[in-house]
C-alpha atoms as a PDB file:
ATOM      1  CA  UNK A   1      99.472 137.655  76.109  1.00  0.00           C
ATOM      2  CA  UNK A   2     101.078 135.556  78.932  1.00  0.00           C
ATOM      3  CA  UNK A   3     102.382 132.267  78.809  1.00  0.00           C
ATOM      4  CA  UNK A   4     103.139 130.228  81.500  1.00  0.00           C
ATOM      5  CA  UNK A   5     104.914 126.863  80.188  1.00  0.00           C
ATOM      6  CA  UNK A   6     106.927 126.189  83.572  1.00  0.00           C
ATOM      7  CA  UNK A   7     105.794 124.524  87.294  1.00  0.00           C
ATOM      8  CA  UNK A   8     107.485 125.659  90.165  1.00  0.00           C
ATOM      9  CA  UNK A   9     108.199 122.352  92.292  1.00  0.00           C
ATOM     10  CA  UNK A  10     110.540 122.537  95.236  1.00  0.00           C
ATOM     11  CA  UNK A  11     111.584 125.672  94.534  1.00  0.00           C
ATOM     12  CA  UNK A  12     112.780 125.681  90.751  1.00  0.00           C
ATOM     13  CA  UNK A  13     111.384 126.389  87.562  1.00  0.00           C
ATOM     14  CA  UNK A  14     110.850 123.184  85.796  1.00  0.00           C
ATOM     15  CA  UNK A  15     108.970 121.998  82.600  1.00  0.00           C
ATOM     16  CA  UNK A  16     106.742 120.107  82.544  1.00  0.00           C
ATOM     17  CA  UNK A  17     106.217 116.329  81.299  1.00  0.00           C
ATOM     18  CA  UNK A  18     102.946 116.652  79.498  1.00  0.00           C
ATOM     19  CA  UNK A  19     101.572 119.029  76.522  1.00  0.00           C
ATOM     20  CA  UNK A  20      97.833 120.295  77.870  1.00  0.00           C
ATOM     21  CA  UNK A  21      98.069 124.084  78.127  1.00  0.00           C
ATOM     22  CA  UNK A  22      94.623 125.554  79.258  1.00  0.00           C
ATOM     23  CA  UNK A  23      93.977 129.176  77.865  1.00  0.00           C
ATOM     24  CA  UNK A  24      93.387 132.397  80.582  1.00  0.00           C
ATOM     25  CA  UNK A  25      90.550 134.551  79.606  1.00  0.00           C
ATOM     26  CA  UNK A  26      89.638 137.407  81.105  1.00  0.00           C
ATOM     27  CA  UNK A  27      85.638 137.456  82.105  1.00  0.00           C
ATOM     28  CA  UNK A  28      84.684 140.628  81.422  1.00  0.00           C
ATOM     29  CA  UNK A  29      85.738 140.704  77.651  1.00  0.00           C
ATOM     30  CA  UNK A  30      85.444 136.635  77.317  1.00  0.00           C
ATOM     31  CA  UNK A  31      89.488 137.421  75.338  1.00  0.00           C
ATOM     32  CA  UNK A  32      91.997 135.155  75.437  1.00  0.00           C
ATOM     33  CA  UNK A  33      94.783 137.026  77.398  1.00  0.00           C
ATOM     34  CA  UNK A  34      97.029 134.035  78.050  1.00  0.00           C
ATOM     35  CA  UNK A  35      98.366 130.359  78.485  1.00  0.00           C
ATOM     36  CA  UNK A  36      98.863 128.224  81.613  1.00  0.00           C
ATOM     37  CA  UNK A  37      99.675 124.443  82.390  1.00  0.00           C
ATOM     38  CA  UNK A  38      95.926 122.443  82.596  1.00  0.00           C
ATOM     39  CA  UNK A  39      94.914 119.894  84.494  1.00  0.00           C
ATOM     40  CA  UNK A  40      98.262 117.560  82.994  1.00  0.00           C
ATOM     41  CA  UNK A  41     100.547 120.100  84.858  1.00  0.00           C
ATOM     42  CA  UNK A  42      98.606 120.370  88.064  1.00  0.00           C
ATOM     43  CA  UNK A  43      98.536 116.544  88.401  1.00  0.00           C
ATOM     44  CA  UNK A  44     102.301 116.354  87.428  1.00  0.00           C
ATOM     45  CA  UNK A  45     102.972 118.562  90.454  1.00  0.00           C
ATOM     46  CA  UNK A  46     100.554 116.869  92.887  1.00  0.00           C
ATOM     47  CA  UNK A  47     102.369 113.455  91.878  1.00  0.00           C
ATOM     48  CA  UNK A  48     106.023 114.932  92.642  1.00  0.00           C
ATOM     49  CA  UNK A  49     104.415 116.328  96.056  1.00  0.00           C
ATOM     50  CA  UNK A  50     102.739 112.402  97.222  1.00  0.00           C
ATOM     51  CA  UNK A  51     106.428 110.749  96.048  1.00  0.00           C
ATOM     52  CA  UNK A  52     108.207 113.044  98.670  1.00  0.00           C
ATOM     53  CA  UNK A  53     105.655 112.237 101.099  1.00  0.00           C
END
């Protein structure tokens, strides 16, 4: 299984603030085949992007 608990934001690897990790499944078998940042992360990222604008 992978797990993906970093963003990559201007060009570094950096964790982020919030805890909602949505799970990867694969839709053919319906299994669980990894971790990723949720909604929390992708709004963390989208905020950093609007403050440099």
């Amino acid at each position: 299984m992978h797990d993906r608990l970093r963003l990559y934001i201007d060009g570094a690897w950096v964790a982020p603030q919030g805890q909602g990790l949505a799970e990867v499944q694969n839709p053919a078998t319906e299994q669980t085949i990894g971790r990723e940042w949720g909604e929390e992360g992708l709004a963390e990222f989208v905020e950093h992007k609007a403050i440099q604008l």
